[in-house]
C-alpha atoms as a PDB file:
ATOM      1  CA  UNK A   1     -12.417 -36.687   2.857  1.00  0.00           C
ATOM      2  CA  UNK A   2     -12.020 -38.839   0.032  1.00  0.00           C
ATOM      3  CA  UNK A   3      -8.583 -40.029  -1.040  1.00  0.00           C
ATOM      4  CA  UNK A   4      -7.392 -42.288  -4.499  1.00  0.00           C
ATOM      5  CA  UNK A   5      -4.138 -44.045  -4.670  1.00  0.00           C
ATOM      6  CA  UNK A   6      -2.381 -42.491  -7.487  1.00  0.00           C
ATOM      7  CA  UNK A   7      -2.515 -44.551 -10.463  1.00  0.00           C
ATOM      8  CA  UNK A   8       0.841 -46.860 -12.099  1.00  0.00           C
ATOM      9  CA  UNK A   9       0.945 -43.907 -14.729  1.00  0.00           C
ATOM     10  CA  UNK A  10       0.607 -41.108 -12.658  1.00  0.00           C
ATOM     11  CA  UNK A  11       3.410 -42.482 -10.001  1.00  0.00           C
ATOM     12  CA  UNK A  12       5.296 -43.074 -13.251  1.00  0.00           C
ATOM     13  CA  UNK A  13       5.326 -39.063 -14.192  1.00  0.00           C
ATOM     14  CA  UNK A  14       5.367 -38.164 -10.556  1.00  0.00           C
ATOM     15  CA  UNK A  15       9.175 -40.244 -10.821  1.00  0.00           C
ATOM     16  CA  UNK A  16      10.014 -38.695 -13.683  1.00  0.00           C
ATOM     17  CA  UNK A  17       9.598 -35.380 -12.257  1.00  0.00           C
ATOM     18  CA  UNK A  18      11.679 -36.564  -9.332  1.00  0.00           C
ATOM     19  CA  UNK A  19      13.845 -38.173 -10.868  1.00  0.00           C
ATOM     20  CA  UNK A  20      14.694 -35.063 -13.375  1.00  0.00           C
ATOM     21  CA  UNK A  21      15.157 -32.724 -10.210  1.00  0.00           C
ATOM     22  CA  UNK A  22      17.957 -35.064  -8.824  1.00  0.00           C
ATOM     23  CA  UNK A  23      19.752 -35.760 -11.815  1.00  0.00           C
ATOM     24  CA  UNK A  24      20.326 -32.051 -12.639  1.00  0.00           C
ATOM     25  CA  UNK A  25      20.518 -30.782  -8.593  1.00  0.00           C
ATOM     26  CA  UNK A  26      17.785 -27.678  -7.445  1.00  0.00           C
ATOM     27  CA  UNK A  27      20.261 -24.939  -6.622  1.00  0.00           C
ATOM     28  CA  UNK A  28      20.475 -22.341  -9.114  1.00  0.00           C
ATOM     29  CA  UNK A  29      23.302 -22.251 -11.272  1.00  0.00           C
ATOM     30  CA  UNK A  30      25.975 -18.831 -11.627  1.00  0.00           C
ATOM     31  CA  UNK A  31      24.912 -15.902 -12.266  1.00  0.00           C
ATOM     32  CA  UNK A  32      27.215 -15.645 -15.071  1.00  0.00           C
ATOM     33  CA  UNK A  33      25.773 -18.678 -16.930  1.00  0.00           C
ATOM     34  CA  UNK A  34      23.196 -17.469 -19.196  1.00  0.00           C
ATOM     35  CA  UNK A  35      20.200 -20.441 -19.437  1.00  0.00           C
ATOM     36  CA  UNK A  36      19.193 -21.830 -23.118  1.00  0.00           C
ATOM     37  CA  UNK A  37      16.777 -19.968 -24.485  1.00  0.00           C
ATOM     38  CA  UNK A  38      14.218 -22.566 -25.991  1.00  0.00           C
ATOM     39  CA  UNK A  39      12.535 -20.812 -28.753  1.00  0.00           C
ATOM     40  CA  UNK A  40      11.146 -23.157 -31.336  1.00  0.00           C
ATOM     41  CA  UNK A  41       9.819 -26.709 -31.546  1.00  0.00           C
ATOM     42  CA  UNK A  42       9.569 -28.896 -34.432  1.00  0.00           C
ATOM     43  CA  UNK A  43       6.735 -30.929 -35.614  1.00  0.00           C
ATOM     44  CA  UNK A  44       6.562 -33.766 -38.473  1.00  0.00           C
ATOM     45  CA  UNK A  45       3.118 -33.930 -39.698  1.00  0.00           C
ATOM     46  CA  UNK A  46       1.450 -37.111 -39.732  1.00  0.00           C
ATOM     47  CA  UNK A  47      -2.117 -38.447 -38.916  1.00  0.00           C
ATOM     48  CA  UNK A  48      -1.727 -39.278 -35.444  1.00  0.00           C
ATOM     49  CA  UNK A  49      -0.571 -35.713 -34.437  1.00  0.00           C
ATOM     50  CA  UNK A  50      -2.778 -33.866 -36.652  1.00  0.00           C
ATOM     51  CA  UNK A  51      -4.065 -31.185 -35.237  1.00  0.00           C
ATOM     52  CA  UNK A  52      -0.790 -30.500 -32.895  1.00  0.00           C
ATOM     53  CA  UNK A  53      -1.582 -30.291 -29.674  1.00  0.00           C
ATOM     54  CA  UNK A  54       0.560 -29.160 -26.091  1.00  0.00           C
ATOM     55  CA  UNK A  55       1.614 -27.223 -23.674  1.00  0.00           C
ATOM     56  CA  UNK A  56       5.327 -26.578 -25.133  1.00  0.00           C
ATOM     57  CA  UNK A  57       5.127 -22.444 -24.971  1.00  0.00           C
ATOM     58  CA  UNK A  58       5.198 -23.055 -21.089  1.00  0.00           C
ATOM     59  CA  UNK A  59       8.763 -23.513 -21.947  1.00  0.00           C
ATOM     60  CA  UNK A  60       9.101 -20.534 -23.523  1.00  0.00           C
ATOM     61  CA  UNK A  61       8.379 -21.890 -27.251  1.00  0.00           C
ATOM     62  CA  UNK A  62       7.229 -18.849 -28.982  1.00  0.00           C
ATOM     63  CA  UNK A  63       7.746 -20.263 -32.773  1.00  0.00           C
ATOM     64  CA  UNK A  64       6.531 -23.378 -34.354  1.00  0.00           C
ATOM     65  CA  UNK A  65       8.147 -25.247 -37.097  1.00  0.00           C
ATOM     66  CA  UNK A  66       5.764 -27.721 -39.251  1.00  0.00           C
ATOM     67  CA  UNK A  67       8.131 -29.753 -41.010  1.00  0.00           C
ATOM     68  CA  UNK A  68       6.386 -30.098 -44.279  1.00  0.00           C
ATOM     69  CA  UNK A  69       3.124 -27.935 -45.969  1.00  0.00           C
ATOM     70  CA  UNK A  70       3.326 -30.768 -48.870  1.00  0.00           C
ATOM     71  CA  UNK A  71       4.614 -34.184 -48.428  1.00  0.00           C
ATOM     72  CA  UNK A  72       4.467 -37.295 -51.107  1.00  0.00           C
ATOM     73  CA  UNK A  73       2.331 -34.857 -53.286  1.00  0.00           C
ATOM     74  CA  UNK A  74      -0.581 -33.927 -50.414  1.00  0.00           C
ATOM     75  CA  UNK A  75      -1.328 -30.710 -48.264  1.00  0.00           C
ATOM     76  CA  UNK A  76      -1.530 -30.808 -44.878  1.00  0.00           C
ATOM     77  CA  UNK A  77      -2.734 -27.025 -44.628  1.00  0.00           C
ATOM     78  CA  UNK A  78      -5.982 -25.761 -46.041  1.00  0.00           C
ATOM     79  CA  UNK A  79      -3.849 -23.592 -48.557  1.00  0.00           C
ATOM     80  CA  UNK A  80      -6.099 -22.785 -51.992  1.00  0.00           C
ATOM     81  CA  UNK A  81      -3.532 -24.895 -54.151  1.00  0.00           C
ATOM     82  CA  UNK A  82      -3.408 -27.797 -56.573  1.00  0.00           C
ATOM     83  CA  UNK A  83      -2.952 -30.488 -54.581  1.00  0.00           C
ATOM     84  CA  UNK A  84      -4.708 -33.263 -53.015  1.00  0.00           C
ATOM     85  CA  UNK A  85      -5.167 -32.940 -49.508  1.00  0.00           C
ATOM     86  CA  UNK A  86      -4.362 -35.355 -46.495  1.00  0.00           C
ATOM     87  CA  UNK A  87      -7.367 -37.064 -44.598  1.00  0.00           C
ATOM     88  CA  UNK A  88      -6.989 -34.659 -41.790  1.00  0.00           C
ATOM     89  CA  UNK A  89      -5.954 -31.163 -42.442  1.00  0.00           C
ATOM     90  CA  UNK A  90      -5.103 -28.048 -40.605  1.00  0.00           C
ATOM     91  CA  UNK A  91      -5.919 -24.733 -40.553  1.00  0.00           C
ATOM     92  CA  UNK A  92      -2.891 -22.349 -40.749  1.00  0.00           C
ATOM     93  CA  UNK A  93      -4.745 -18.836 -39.523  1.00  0.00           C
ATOM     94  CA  UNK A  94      -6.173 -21.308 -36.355  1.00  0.00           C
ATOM     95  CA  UNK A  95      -2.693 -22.839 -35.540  1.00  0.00           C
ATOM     96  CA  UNK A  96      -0.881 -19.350 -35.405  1.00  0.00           C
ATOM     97  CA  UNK A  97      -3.668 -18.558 -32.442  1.00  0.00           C
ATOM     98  CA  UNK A  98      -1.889 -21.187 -30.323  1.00  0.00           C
ATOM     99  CA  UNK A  99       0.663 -19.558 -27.961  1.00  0.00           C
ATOM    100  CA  UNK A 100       3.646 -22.089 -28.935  1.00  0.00           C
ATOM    101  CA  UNK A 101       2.423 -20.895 -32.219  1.00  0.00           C
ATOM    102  CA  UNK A 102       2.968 -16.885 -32.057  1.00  0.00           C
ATOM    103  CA  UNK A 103       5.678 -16.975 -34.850  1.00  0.00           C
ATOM    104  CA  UNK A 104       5.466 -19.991 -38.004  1.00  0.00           C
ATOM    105  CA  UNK A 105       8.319 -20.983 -39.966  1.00  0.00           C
ATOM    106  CA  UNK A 106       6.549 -22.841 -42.494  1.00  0.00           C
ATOM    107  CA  UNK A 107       7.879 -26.101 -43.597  1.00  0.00           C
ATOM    108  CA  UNK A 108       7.676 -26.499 -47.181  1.00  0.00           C
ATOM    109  CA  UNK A 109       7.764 -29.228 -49.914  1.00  0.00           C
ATOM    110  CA  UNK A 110       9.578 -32.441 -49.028  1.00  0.00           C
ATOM    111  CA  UNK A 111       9.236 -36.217 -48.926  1.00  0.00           C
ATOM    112  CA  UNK A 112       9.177 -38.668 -45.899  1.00  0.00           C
ATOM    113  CA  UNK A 113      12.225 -40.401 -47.891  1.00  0.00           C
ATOM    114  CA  UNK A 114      15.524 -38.833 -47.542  1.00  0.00           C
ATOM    115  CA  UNK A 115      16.938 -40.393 -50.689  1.00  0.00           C
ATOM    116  CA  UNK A 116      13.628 -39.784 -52.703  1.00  0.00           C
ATOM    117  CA  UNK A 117      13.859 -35.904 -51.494  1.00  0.00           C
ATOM    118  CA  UNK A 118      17.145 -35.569 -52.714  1.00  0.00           C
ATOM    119  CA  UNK A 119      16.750 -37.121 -55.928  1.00  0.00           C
ATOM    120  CA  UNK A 120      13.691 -34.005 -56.692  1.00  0.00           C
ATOM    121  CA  UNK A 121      15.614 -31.345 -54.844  1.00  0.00           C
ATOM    122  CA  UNK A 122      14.547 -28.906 -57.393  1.00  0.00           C
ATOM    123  CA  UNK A 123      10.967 -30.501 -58.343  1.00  0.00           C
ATOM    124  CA  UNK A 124      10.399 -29.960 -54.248  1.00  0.00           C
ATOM    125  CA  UNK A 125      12.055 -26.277 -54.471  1.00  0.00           C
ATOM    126  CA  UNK A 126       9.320 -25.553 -57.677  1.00  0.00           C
ATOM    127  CA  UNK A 127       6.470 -26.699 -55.265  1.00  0.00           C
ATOM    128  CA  UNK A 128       7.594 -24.879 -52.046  1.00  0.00           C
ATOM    129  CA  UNK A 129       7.691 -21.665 -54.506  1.00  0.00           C
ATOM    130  CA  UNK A 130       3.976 -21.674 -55.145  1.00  0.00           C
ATOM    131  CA  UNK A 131       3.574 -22.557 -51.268  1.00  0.00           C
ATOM    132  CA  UNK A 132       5.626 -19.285 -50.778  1.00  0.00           C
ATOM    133  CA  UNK A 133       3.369 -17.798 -53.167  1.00  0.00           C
ATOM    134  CA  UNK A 134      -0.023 -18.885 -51.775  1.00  0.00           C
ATOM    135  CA  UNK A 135       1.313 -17.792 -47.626  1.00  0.00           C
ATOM    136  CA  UNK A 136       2.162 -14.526 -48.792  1.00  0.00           C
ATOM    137  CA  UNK A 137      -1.118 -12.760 -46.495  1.00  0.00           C
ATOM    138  CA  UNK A 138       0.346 -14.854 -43.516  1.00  0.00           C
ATOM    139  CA  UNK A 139       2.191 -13.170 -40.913  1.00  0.00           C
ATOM    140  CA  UNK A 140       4.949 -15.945 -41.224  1.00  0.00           C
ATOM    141  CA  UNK A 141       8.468 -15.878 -39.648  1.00  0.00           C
ATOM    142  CA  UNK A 142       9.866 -17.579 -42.399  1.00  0.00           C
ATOM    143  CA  UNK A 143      10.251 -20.858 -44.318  1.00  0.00           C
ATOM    144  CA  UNK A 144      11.607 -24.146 -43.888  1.00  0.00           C
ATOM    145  CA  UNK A 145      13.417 -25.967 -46.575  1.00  0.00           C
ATOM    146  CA  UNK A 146      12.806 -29.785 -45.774  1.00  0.00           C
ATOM    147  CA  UNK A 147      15.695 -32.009 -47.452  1.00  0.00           C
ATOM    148  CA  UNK A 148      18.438 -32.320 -44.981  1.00  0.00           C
ATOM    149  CA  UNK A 149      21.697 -32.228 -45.864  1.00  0.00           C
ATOM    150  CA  UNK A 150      24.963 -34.435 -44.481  1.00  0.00           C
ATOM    151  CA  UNK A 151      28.850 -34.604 -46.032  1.00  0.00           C
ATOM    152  CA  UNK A 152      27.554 -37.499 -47.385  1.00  0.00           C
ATOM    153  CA  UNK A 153      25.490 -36.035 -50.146  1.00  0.00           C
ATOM    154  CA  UNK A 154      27.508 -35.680 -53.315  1.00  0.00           C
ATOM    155  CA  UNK A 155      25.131 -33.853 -55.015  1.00  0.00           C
ATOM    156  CA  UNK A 156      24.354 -31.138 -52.224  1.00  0.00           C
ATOM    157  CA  UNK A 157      24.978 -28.461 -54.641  1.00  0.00           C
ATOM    158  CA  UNK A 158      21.471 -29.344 -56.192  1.00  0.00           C
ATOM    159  CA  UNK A 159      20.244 -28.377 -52.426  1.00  0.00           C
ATOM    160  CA  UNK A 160      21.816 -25.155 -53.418  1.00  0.00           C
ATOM    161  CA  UNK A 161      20.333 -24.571 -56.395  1.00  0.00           C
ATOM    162  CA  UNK A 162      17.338 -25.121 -54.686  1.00  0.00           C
ATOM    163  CA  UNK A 163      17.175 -22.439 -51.770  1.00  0.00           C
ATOM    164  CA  UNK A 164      18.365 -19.759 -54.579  1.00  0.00           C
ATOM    165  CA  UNK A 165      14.742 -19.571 -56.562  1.00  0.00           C
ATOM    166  CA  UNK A 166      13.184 -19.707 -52.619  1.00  0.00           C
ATOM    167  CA  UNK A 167      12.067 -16.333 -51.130  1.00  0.00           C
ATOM    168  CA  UNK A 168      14.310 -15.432 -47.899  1.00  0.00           C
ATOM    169  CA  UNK A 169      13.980 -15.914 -45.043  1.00  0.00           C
ATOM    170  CA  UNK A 170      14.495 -19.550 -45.919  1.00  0.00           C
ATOM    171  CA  UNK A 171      16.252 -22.339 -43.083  1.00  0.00           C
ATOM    172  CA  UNK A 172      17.605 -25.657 -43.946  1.00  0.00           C
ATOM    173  CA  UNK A 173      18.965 -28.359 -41.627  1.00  0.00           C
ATOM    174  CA  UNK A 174      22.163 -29.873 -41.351  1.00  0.00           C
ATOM    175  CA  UNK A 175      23.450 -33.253 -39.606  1.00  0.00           C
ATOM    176  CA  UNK A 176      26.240 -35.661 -39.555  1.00  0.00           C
ATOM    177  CA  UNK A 177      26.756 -39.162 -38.644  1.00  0.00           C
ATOM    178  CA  UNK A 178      30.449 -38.108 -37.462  1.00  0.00           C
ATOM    179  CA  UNK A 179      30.850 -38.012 -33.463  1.00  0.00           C
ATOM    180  CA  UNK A 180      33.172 -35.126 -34.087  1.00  0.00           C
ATOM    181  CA  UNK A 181      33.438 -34.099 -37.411  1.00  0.00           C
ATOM    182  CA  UNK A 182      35.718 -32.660 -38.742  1.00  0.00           C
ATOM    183  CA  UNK A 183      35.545 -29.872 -41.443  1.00  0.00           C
ATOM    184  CA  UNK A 184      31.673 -29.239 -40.819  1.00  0.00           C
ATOM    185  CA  UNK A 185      32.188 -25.557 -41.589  1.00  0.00           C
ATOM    186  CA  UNK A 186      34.339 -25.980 -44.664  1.00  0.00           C
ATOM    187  CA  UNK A 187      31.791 -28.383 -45.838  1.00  0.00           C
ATOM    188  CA  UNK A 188      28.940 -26.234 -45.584  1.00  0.00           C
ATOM    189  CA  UNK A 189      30.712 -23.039 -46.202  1.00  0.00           C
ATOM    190  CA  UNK A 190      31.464 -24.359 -50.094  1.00  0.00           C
ATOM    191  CA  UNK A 191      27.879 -24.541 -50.937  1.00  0.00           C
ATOM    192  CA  UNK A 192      25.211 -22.501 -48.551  1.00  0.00           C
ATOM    193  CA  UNK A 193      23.815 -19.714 -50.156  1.00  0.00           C
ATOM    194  CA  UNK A 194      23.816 -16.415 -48.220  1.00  0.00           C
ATOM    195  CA  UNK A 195      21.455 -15.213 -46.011  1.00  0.00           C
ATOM    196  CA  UNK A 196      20.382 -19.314 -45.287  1.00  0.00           C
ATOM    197  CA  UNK A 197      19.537 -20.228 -41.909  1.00  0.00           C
ATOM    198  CA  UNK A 198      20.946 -23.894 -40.813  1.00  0.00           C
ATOM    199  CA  UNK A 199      19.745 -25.805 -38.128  1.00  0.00           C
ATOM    200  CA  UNK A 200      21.940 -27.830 -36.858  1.00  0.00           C
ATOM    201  CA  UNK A 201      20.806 -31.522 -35.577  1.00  0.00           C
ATOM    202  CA  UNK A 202      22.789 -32.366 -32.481  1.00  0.00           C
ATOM    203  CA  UNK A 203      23.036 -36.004 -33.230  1.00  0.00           C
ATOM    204  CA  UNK A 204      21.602 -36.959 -29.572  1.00  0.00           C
ATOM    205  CA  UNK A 205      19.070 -38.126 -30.153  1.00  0.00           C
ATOM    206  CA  UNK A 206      20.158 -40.869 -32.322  1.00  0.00           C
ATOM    207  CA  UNK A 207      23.444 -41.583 -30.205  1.00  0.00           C
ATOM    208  CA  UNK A 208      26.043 -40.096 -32.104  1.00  0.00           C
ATOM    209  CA  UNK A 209      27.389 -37.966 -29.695  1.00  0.00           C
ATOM    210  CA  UNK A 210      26.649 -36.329 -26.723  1.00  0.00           C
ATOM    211  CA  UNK A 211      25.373 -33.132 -25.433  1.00  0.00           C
ATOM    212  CA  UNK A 212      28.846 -31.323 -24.749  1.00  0.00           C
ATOM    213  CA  UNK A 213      30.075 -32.696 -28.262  1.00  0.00           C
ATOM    214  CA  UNK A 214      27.203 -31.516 -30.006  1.00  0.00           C
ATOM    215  CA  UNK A 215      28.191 -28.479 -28.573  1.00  0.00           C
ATOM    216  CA  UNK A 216      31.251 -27.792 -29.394  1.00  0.00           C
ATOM    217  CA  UNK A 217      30.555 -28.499 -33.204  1.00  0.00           C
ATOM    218  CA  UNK A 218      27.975 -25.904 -32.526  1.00  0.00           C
ATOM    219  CA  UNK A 219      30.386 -23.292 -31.790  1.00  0.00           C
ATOM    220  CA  UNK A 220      32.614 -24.230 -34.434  1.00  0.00           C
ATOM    221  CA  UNK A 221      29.597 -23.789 -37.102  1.00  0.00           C
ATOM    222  CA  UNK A 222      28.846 -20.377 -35.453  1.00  0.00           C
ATOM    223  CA  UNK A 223      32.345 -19.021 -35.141  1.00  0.00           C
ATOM    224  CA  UNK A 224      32.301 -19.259 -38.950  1.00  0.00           C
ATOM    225  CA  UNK A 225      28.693 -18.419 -39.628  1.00  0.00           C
ATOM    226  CA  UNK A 226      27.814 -16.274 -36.655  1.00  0.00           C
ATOM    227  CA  UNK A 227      25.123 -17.700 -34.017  1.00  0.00           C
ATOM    228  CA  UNK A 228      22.241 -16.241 -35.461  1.00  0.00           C
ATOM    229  CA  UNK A 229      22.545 -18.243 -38.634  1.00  0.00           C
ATOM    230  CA  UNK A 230      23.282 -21.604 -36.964  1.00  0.00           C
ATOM    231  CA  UNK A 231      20.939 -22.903 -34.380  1.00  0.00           C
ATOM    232  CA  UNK A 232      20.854 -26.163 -32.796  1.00  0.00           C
ATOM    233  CA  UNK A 233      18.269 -28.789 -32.634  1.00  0.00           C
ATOM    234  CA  UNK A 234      17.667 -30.727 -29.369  1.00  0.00           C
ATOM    235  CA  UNK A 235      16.314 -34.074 -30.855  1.00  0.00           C
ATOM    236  CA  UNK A 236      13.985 -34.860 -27.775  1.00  0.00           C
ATOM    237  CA  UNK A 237      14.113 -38.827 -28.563  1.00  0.00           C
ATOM    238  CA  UNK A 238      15.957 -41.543 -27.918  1.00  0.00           C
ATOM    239  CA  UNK A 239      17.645 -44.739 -30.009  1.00  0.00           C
ATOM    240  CA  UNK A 240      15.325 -48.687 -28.571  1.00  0.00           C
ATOM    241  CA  UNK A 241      16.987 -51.722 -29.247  1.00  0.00           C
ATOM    242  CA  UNK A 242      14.231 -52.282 -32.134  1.00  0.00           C
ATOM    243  CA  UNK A 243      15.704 -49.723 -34.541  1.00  0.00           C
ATOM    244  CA  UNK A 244      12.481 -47.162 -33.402  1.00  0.00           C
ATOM    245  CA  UNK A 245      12.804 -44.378 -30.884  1.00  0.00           C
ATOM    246  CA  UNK A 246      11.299 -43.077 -27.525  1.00  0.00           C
ATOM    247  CA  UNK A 247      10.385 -40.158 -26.134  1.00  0.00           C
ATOM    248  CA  UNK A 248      13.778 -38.838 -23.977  1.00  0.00           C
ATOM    249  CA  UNK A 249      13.249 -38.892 -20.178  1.00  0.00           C
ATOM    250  CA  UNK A 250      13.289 -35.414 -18.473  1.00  0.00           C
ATOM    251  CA  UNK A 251      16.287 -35.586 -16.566  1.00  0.00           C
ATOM    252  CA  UNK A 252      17.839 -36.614 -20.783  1.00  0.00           C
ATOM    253  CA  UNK A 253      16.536 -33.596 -22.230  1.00  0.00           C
ATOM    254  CA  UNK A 254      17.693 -31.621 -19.094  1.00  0.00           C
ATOM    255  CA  UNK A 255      21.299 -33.101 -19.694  1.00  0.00           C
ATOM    256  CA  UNK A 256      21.215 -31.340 -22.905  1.00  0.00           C
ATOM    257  CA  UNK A 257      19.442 -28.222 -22.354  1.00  0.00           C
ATOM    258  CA  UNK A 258      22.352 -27.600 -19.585  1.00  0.00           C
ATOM    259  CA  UNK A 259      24.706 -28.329 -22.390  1.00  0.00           C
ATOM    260  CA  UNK A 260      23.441 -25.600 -24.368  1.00  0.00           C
ATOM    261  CA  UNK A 261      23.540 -22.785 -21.874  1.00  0.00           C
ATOM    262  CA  UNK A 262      23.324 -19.322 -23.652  1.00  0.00           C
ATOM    263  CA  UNK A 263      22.161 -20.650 -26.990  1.00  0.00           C
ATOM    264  CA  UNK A 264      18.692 -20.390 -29.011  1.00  0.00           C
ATOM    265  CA  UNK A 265      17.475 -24.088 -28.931  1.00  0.00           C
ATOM    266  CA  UNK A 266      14.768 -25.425 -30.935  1.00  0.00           C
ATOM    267  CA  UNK A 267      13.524 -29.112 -30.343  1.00  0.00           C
ATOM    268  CA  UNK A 268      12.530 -31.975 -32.520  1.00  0.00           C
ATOM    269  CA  UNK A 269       9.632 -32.535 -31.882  1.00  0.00           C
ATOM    270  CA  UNK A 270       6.610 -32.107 -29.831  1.00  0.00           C
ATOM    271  CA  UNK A 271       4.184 -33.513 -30.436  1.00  0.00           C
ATOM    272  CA  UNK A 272       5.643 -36.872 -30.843  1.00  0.00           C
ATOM    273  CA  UNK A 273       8.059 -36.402 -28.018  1.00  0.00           C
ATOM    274  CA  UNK A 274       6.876 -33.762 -25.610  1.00  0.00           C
ATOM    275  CA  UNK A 275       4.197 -34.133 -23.861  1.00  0.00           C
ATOM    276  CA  UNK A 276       2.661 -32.497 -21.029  1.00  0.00           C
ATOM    277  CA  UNK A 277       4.024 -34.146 -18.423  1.00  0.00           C
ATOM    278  CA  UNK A 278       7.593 -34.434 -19.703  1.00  0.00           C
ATOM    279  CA  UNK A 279       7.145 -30.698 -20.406  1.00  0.00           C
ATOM    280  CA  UNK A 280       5.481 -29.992 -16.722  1.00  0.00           C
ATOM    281  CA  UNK A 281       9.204 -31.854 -15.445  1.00  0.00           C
ATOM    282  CA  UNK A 282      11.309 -29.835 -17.613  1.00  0.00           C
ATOM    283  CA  UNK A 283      10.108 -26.779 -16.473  1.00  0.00           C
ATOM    284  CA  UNK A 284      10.370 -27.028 -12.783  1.00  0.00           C
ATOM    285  CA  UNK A 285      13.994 -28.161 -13.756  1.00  0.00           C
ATOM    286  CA  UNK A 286      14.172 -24.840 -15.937  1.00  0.00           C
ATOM    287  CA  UNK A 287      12.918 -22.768 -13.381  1.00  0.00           C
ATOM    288  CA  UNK A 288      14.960 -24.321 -10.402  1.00  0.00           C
ATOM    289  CA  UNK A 289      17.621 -23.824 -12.248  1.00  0.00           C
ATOM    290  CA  UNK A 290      17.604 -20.426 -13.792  1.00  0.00           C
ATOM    291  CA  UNK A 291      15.349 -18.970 -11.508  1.00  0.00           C
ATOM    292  CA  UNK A 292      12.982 -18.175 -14.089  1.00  0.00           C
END
């Protein structure tokens, strides 16, 4: 019999694993305590991740969310409209076949500049209109409404303007830079259109707050909007001294996921910050866990 040493990366993700079952324990939780339901994951197009690839729907990810269709002006679908494509480019029909990929809510027009996207809210809602217009034959879950809104953005009724020439279903997202703000719902309630799904960016990812925090803003947003209309966002990264981010650890997304027990949960994003072996770990947490 022939036997390798495991290799410095392997014993790496082998400690991870490990590492992810101790930090949360083994034993299955209560009975009473429902377990997150992880529906969706995110994904920012870009060159490096084009086509998406993973494993994410052994988590139970049945819906995929490309951030953008159009960005800066250039397709990243092969959608018959008048605009110049990206170097790489993606079929829509093939990435439904993908089981992570059952359900699509399409990400629409947007810019990879906050500031520039707001400034065109409603040249960006004109675009994502003929994008509605051209995915019409696509069995599609709904669209996604790429410029973000915070409290911060004096002009957000221009957001709202925006999602009321869009065709519904239509989601937007939602953040703050607050560790426990304060008047979220007010805020959002004096400008969201009906009928407007918001996710809702937990802020963990970038330290603001932390998993039980995000959580309780959660349920604030929902006890105003109801819990189908707000759902929350596990950002799956992690702040480096540098001013870039990580990928979180296992045991960092488990910390969250526990901390969102009986919610839908949708994660940003895969294919930047999940991969196979981080989903592999998070799994046998899941299932050790839940049961399931």
């Amino acid at each position: 019999m022939i036997t390798t040493r495991p290799t410095k990366k392997k014993s790496i993700i082998i400690g991870l694993i490990l590492s992810a079952l101790i930090a949360s324990g083994c034993m299955h939780s209560s009975p009473d305590i429902q377990p997150p339901q992880i529906e969706g994951m995110f994904w920012q197009p870009d060159l490096a991740t084009t086509a998406p690839k993973g494993n994410w729907d052994l988590l139970g990810v049945n819906t995929f969310v490309p951030q953008w269709s159009i960005v800066e002006s250039k397709s990243w679908f092969d959608l018959d409209m008048d605009f110049p494509k990206w170097e790489k480019n993606i079929s829509l029909k093939k990435l439904n076949q993908k089981p992570w990929a059952e359900n699509i809510i399409l990400g629409l027009a947007g810019e990879y500049d906050e500031k520039t996207a707001r400034a065109n809210v409603v040249n960006l809602a004109t675009h994502s209109k003929k994008i509605i217009e051209q995915t019409q034959s696509y069995p599609l879950k709904g669209y996604y409404f790429p410029v973000e809104a915070d409290p911060t953005w004096i002009c957000v009724d221009d957001l709202a303007k925006a999602i009321n020439i869009l065709a519904k279903p239509v989601w937007i997202s939602i953040y703050s830079a607050e560790q426990t703000p304060h008047h979220l719902d007010s805020w959002l309630r004096s400008w969201l259109p009906e009928h407007t799904g918001v996710f809702f960016q937990d802020g963990v990812g970038v330290g603001t707050r932390t998993p039980e925090q995000a959580r309780k803003t959660l349920e604030q947003l929902q006890l105003e909007f109801g819990k189908e209309h707000i759902i929350i966002v596990l950002e799956a990264f992690r702040p480096k001294k540098n001013g870039q981010f990580r990928s979180a650890y296992p045991w960092e997304i488990a910390e969250q996921l526990k901390a969102y027990e009986g919610q839908k949960v949708y994660i940003f994003d895969g294919p930047h910050y999940m991969n196979r072996w981080t989903v592999y770990a998070v799994t046998l947490w899941y299932k050790l866990r839940y049961g399931s």
